[in-house]
PDB file of N, CA and C in Angstrom:
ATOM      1  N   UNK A   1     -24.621  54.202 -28.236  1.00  0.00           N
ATOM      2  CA  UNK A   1     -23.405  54.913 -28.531  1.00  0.00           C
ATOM      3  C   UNK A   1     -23.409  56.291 -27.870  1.00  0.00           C
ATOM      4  N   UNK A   2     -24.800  56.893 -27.649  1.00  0.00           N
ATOM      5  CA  UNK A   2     -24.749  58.088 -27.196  1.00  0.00           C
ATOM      6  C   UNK A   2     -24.631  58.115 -25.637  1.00  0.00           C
ATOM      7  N   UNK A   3     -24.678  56.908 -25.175  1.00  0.00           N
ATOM      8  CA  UNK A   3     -25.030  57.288 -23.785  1.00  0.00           C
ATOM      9  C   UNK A   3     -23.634  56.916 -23.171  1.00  0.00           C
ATOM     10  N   UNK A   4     -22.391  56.450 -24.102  1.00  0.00           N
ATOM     11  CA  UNK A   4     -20.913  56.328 -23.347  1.00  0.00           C
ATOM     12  C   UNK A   4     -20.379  57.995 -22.975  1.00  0.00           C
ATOM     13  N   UNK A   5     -20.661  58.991 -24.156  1.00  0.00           N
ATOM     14  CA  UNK A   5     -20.404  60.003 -23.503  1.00  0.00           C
ATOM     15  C   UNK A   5     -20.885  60.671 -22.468  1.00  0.00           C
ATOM     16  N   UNK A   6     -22.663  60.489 -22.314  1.00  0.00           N
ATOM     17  CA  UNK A   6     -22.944  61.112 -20.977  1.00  0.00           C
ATOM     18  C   UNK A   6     -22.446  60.113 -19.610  1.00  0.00           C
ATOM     19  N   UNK A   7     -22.375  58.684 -19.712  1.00  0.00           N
ATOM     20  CA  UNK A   7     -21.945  58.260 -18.813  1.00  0.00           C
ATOM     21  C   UNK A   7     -20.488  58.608 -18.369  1.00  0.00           C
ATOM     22  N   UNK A   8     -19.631  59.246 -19.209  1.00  0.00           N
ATOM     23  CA  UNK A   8     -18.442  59.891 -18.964  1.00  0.00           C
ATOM     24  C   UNK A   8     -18.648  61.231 -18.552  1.00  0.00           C
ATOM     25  N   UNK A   9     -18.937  62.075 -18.543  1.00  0.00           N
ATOM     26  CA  UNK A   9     -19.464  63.137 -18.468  1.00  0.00           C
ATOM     27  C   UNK A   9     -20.301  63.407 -17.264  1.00  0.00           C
ATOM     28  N   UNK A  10     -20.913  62.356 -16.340  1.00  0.00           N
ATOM     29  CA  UNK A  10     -21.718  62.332 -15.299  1.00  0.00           C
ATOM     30  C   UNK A  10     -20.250  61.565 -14.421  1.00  0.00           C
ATOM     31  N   UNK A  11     -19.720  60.519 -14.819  1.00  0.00           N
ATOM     32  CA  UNK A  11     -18.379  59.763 -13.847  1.00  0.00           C
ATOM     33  C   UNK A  11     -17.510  60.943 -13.390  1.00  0.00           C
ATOM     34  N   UNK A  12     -17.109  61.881 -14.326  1.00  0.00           N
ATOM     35  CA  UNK A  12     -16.572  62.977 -14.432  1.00  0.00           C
ATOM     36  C   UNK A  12     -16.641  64.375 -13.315  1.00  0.00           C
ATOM     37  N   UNK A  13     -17.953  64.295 -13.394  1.00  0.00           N
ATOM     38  CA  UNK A  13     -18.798  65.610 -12.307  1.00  0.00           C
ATOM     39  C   UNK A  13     -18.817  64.743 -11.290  1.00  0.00           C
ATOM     40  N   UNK A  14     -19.374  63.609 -11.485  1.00  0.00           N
ATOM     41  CA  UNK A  14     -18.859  62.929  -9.334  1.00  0.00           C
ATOM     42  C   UNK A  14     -17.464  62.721  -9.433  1.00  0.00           C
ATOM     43  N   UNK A  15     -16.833  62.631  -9.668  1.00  0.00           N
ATOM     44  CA  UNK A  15     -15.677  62.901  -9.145  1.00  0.00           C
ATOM     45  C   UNK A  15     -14.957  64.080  -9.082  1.00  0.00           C
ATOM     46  N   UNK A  16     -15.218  64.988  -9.860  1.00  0.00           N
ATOM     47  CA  UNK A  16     -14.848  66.465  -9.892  1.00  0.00           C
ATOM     48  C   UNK A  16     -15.205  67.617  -8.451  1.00  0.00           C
ATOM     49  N   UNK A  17     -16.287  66.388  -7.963  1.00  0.00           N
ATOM     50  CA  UNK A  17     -16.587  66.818  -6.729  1.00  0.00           C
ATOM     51  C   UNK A  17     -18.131  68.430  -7.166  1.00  0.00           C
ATOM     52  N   UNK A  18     -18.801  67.831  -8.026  1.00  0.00           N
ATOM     53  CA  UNK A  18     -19.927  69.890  -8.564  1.00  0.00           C
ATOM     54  C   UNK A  18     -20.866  69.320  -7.786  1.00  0.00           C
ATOM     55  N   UNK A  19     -21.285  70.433  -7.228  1.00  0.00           N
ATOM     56  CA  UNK A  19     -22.269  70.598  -6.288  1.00  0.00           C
ATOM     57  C   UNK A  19     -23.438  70.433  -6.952  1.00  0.00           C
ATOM     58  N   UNK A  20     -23.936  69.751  -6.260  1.00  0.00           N
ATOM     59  CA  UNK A  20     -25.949  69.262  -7.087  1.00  0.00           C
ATOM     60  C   UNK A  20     -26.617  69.236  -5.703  1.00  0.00           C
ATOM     61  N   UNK A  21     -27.314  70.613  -5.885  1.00  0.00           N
ATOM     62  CA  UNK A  21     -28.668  70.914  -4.548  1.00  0.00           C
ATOM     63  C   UNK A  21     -27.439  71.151  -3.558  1.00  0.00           C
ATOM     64  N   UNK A  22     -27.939  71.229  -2.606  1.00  0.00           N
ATOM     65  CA  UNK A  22     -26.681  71.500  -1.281  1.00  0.00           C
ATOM     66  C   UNK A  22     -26.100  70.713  -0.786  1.00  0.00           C
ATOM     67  N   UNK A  23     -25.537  68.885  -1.690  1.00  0.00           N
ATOM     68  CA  UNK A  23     -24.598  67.844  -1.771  1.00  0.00           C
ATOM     69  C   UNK A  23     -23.449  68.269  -2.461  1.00  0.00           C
ATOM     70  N   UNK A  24     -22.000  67.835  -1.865  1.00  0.00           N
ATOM     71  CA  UNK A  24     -21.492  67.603  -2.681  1.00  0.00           C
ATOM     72  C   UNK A  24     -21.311  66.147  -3.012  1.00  0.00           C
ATOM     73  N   UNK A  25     -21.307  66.402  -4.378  1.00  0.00           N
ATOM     74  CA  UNK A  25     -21.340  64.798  -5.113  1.00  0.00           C
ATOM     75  C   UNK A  25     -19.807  64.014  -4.905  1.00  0.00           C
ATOM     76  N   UNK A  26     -19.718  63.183  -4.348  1.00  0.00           N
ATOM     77  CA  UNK A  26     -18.700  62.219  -5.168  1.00  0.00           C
ATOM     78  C   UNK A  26     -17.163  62.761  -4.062  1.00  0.00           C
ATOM     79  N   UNK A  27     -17.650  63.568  -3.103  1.00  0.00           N
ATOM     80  CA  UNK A  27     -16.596  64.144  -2.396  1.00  0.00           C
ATOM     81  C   UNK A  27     -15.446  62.732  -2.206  1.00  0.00           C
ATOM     82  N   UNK A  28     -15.670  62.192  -1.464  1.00  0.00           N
ATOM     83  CA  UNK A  28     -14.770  61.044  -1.149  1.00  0.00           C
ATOM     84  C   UNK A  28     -15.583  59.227  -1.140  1.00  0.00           C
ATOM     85  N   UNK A  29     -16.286  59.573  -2.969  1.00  0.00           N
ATOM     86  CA  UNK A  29     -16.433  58.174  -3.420  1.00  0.00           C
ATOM     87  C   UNK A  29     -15.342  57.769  -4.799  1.00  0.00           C
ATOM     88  N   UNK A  30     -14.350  58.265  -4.938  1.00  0.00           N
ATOM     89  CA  UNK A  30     -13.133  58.355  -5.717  1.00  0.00           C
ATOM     90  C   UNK A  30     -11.951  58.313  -5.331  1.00  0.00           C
ATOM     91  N   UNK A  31     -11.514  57.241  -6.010  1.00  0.00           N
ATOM     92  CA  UNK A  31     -10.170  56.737  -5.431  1.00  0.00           C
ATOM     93  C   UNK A  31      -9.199  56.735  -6.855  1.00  0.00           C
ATOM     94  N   UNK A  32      -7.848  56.815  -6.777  1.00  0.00           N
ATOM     95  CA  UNK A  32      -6.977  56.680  -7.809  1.00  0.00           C
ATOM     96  C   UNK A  32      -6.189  55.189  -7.514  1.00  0.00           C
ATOM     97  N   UNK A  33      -5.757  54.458  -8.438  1.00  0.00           N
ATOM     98  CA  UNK A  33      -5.129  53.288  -8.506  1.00  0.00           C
ATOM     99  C   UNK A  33      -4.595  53.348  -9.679  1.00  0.00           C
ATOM    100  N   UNK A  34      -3.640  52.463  -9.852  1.00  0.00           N
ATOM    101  CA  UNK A  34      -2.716  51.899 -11.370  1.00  0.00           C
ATOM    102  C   UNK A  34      -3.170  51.713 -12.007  1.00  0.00           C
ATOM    103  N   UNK A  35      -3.169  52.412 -13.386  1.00  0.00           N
ATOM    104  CA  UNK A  35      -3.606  51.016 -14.649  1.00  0.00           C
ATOM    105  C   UNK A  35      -3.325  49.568 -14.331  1.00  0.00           C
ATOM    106  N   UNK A  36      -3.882  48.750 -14.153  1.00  0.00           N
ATOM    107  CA  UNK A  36      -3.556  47.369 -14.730  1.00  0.00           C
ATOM    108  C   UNK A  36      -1.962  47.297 -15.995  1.00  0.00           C
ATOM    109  N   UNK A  37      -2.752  48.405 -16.791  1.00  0.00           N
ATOM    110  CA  UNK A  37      -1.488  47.960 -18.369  1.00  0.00           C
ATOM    111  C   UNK A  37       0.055  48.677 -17.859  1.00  0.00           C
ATOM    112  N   UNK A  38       0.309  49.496 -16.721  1.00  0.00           N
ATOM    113  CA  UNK A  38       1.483  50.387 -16.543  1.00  0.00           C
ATOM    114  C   UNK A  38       2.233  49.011 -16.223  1.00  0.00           C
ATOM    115  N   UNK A  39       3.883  49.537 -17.014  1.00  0.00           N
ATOM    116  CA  UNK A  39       4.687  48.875 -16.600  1.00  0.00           C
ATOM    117  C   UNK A  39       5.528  48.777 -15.019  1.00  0.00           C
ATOM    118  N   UNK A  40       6.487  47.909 -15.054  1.00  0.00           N
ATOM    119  CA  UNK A  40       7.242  48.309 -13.599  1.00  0.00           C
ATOM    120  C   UNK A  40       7.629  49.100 -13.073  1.00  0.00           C
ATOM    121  N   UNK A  41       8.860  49.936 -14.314  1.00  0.00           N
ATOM    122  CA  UNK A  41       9.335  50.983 -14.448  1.00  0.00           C
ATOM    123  C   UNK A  41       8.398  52.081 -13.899  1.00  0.00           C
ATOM    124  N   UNK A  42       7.213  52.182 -14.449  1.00  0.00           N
ATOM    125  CA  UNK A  42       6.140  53.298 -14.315  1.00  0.00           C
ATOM    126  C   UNK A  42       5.950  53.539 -12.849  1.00  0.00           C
ATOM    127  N   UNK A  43       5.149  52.081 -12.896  1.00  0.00           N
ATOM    128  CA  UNK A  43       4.899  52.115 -11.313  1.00  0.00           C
ATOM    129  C   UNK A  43       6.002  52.360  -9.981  1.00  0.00           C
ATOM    130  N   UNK A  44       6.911  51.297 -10.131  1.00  0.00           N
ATOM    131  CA  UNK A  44       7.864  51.839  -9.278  1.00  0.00           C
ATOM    132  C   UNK A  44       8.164  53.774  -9.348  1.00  0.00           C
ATOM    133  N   UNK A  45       8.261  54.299 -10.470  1.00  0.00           N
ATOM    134  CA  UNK A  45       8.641  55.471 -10.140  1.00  0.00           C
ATOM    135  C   UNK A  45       7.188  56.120  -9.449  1.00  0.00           C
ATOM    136  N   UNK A  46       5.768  56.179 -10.238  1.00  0.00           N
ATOM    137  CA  UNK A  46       4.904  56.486  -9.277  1.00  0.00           C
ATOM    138  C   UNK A  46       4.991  56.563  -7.528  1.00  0.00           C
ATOM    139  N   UNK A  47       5.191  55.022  -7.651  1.00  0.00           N
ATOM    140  CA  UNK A  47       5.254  54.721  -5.803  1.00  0.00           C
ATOM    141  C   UNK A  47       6.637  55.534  -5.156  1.00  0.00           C
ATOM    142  N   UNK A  48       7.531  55.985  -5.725  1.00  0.00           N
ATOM    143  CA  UNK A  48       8.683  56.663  -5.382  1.00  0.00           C
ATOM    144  C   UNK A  48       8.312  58.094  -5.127  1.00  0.00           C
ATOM    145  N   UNK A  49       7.596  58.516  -6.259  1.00  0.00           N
ATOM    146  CA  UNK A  49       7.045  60.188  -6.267  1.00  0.00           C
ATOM    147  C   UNK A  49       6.136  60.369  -5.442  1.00  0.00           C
ATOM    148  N   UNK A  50       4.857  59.306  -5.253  1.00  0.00           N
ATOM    149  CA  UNK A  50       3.939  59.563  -4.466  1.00  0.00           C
ATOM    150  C   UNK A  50       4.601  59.770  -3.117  1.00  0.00           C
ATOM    151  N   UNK A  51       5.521  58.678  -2.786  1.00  0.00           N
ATOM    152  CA  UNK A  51       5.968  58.969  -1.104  1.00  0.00           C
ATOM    153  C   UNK A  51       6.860  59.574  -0.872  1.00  0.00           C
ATOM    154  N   UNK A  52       7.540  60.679  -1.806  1.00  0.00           N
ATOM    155  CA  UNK A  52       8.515  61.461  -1.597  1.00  0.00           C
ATOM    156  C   UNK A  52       7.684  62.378  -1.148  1.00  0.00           C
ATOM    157  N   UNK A  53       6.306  62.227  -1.524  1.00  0.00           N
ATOM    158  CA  UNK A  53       4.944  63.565  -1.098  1.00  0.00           C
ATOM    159  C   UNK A  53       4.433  63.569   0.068  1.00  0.00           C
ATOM    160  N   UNK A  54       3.945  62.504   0.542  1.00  0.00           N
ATOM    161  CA  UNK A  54       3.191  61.822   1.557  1.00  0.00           C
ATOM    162  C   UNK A  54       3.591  61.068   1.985  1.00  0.00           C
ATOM    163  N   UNK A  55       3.062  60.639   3.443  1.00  0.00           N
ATOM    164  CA  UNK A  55       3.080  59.741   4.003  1.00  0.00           C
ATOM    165  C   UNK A  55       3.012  57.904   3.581  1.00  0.00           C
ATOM    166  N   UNK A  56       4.067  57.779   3.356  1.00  0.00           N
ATOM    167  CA  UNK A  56       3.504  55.862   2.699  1.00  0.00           C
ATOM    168  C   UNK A  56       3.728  55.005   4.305  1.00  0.00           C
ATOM    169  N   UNK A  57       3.602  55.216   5.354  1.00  0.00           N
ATOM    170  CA  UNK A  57       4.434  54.218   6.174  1.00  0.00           C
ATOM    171  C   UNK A  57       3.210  53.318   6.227  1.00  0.00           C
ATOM    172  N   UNK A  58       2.031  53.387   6.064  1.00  0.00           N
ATOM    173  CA  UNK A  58       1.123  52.121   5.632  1.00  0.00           C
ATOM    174  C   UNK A  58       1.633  51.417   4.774  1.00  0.00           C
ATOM    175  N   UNK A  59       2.324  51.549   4.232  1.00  0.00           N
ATOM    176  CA  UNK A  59       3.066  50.281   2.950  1.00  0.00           C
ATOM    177  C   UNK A  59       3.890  49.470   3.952  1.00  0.00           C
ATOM    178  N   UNK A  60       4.403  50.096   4.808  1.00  0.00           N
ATOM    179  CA  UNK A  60       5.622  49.644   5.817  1.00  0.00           C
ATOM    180  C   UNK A  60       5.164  47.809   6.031  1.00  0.00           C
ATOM    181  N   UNK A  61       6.543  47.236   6.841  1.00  0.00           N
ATOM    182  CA  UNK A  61       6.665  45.811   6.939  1.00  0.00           C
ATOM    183  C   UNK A  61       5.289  45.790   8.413  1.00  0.00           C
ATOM    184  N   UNK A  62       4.485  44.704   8.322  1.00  0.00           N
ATOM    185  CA  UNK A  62       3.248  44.607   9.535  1.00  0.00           C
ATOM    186  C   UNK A  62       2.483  46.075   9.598  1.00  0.00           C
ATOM    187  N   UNK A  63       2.274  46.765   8.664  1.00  0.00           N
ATOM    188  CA  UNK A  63       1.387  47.833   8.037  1.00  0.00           C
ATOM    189  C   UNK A  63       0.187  47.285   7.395  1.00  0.00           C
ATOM    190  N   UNK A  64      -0.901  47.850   7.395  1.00  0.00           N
ATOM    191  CA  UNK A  64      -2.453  47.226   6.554  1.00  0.00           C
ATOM    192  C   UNK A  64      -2.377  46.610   5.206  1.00  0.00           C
ATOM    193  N   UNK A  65      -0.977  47.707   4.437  1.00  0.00           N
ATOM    194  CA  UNK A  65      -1.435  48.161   3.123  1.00  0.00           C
ATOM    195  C   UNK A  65       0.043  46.990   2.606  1.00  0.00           C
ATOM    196  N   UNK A  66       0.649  46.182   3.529  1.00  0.00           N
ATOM    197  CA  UNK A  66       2.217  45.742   3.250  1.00  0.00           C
ATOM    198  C   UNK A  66       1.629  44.414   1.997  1.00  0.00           C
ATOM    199  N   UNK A  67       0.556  43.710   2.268  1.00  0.00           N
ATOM    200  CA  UNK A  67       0.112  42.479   1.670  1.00  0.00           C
ATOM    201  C   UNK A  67      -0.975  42.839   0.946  1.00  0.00           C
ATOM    202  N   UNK A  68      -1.337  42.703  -0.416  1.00  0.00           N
ATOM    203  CA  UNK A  68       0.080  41.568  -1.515  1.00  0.00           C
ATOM    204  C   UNK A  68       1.274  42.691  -1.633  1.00  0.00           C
ATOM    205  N   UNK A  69       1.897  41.784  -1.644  1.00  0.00           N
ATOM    206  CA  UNK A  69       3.539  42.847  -1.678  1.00  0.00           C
ATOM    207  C   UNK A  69       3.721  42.685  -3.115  1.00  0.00           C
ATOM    208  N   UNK A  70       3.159  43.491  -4.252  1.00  0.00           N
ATOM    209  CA  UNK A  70       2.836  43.317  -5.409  1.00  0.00           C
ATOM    210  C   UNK A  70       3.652  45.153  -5.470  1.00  0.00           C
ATOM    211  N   UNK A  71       4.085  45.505  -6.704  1.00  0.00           N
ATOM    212  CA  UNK A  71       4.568  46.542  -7.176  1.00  0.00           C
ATOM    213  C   UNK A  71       3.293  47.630  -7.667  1.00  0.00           C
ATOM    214  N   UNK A  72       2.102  46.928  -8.206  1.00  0.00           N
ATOM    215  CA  UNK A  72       1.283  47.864  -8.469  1.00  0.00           C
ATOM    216  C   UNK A  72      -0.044  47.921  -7.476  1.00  0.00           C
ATOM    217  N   UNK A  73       0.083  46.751  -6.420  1.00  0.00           N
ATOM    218  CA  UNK A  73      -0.482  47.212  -5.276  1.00  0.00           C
ATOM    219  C   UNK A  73       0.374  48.445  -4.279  1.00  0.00           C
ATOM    220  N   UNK A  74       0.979  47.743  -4.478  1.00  0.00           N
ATOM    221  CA  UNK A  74       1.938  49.295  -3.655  1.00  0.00           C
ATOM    222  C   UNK A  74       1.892  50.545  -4.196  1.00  0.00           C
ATOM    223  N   UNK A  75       2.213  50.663  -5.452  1.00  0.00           N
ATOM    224  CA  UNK A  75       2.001  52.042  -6.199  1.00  0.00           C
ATOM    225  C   UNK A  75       0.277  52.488  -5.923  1.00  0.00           C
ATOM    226  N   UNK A  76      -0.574  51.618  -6.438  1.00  0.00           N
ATOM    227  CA  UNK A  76      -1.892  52.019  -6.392  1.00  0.00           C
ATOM    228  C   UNK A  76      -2.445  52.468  -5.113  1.00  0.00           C
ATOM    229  N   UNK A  77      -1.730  52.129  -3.512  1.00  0.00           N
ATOM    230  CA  UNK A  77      -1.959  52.563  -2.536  1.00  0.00           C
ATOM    231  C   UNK A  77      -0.869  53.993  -2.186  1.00  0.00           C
ATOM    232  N   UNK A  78      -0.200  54.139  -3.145  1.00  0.00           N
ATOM    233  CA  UNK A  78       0.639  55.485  -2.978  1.00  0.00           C
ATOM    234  C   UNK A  78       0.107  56.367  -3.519  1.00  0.00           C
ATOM    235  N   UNK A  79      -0.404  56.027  -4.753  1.00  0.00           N
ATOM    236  CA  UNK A  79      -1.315  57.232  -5.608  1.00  0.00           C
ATOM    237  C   UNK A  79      -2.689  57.838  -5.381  1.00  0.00           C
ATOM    238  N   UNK A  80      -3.075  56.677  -4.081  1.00  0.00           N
ATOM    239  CA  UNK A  80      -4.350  56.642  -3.488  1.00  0.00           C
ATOM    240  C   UNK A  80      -4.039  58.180  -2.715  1.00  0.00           C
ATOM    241  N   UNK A  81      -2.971  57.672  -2.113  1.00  0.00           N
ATOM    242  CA  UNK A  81      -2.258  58.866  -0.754  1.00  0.00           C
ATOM    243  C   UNK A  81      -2.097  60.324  -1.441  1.00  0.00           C
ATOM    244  N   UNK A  82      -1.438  60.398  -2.438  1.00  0.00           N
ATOM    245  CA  UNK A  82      -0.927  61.577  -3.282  1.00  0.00           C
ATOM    246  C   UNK A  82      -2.317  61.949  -3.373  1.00  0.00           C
ATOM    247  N   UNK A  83      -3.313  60.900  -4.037  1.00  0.00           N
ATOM    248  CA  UNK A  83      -4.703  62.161  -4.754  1.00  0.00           C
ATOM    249  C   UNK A  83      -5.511  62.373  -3.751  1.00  0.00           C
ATOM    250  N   UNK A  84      -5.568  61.351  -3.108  1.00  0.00           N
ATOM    251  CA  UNK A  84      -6.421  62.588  -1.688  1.00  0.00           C
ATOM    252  C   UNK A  84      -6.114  63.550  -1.229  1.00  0.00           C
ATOM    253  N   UNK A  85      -4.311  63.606  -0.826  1.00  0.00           N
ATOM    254  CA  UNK A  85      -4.088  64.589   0.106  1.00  0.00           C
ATOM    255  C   UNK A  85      -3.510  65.961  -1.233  1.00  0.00           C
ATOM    256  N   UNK A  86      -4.105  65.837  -2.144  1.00  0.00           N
ATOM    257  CA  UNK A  86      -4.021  66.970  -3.429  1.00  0.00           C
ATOM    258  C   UNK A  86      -5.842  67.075  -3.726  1.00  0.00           C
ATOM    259  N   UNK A  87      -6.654  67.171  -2.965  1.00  0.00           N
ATOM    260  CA  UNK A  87      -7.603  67.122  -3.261  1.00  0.00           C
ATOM    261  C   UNK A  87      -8.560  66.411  -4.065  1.00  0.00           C
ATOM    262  N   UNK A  88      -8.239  65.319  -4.227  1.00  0.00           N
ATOM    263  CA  UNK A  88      -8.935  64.752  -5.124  1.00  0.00           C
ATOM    264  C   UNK A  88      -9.194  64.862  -6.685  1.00  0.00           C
ATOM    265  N   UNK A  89      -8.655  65.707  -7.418  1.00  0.00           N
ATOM    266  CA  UNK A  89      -8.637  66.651  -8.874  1.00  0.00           C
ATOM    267  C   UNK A  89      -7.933  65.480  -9.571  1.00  0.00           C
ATOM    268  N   UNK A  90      -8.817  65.585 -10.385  1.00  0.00           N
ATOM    269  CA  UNK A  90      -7.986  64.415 -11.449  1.00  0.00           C
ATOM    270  C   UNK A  90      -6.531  64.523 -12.198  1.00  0.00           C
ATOM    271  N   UNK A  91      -6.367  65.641 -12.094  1.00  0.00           N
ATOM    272  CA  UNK A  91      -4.990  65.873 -12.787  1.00  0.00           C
ATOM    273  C   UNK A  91      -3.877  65.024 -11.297  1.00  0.00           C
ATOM    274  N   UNK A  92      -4.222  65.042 -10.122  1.00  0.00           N
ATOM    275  CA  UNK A  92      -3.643  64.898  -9.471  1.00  0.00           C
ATOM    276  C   UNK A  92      -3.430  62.993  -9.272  1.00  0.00           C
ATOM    277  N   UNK A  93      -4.382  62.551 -10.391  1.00  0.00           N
ATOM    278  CA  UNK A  93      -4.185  61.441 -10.677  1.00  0.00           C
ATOM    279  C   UNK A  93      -3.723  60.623 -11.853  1.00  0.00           C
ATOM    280  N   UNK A  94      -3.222  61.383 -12.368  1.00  0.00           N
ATOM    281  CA  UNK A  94      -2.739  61.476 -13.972  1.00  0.00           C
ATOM    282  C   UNK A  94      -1.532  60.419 -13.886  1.00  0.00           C
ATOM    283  N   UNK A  95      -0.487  61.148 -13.223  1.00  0.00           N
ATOM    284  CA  UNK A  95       1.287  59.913 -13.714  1.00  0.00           C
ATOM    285  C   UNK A  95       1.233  59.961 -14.490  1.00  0.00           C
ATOM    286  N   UNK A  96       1.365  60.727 -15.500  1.00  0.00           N
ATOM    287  CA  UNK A  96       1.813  60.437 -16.565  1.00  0.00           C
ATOM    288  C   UNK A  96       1.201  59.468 -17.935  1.00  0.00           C
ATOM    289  N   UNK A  97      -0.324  59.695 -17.440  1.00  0.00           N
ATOM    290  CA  UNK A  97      -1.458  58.812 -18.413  1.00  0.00           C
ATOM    291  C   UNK A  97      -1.448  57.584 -17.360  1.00  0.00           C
ATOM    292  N   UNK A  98      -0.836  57.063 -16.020  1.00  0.00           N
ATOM    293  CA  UNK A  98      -0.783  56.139 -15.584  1.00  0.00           C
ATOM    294  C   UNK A  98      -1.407  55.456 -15.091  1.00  0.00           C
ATOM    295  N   UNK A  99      -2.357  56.683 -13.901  1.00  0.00           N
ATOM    296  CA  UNK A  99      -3.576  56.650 -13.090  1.00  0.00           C
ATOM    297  C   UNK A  99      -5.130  56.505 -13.777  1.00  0.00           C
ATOM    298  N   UNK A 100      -5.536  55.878 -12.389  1.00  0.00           N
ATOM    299  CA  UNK A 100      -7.023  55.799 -13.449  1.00  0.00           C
ATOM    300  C   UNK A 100      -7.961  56.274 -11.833  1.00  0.00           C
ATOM    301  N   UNK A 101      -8.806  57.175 -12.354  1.00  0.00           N
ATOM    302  CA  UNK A 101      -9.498  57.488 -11.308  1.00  0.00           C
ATOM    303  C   UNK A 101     -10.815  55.897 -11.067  1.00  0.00           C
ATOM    304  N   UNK A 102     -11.059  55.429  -9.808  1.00  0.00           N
ATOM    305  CA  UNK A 102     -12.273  54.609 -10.038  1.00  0.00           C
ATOM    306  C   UNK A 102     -13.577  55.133  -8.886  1.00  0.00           C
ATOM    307  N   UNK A 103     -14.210  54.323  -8.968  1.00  0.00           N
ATOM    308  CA  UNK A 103     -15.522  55.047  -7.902  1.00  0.00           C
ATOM    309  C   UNK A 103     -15.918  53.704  -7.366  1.00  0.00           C
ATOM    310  N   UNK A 104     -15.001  52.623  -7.165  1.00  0.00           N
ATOM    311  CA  UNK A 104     -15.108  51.720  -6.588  1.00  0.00           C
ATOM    312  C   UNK A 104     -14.246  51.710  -5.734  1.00  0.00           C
ATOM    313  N   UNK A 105     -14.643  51.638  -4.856  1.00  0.00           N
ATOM    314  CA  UNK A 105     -13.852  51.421  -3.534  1.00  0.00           C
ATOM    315  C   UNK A 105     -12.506  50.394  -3.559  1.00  0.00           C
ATOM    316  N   UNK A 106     -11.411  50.700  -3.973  1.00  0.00           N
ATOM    317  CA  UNK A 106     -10.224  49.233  -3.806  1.00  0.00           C
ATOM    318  C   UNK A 106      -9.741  49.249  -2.692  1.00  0.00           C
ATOM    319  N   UNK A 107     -10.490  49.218  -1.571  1.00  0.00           N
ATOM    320  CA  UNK A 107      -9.884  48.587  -0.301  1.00  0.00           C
ATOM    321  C   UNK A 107      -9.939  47.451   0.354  1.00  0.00           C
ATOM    322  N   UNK A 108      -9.363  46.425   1.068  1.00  0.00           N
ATOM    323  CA  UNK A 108      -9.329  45.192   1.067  1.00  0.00           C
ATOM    324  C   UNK A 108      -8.496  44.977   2.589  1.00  0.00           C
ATOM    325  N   UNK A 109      -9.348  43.711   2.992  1.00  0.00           N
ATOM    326  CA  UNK A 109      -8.690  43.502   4.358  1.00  0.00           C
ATOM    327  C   UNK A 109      -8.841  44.611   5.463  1.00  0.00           C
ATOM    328  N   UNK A 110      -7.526  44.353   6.083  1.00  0.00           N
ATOM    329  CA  UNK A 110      -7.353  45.787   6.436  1.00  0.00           C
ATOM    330  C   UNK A 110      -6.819  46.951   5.968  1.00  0.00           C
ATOM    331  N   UNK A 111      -6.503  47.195   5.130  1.00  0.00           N
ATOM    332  CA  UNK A 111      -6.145  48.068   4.054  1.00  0.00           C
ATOM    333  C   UNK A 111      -7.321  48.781   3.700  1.00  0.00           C
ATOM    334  N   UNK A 112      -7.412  49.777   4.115  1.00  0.00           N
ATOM    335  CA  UNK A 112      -8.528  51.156   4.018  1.00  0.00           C
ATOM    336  C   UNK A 112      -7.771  51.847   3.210  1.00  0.00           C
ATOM    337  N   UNK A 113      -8.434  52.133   2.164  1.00  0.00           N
ATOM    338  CA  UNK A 113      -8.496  53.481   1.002  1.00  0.00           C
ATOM    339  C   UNK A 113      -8.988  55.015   1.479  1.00  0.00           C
ATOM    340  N   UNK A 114      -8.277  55.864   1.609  1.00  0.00           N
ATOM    341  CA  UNK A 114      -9.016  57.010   2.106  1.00  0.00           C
ATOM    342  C   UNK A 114     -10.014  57.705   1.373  1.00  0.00           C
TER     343      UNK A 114
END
């Protein structure tokens, strides 16, 4: 029981990007994607906000990121875009409780995650 909080608490600092020895930790092993549980509504507006920010034309038709042409694959590769190019900070992955930061790589095919 005790060790869910330090394992949160250590997920936390690599992705927060804190310096340990003269590494930084976790710089770009964190990616943002959809909840699974967000609805359509959610997501669609996510994927709307994210690319009113950034660049989405990787979503575009014969683009890496176009297949599965799924609503929360699309959002989850928009929110990818938004939290990198906001530094990586978790707030910048929030939506609204929507986002979930992971430290697994969700890139696939040709579809590169930055």
């Amino acid at each position: 029981m005790a060790r869910f909080p330090f394992l949160l608490a250590l997920c936390f600092a690599l992705c927060a990007g804190f310096v340990i020895g003269n590494d930084q930790a976790g710089s770009s092993s964190c990616w943002c994607v959809a909840k699974p549980s967000s609805d359509q509504a959610t997501l669609l507006a996510n994927l709307n906000y994210a690319c009113s920010k950034v660049d989405c034309q990787i979503l575009q038709k014969g683009c890496p990121c176009f297949y599965p042409e799924t609503l929360i694959n699309r959002a989850s590769v928009a929110m990818n875009l938004y939290y990198q190019s906001r530094g990586r900070n978790a707030w910048s992955c929030d939506f609204r409780g929507s986002g979930l930061v992971v430290l697994t790589n969700p890139s696939y095919g040709n579809c590169i995650y930055a």
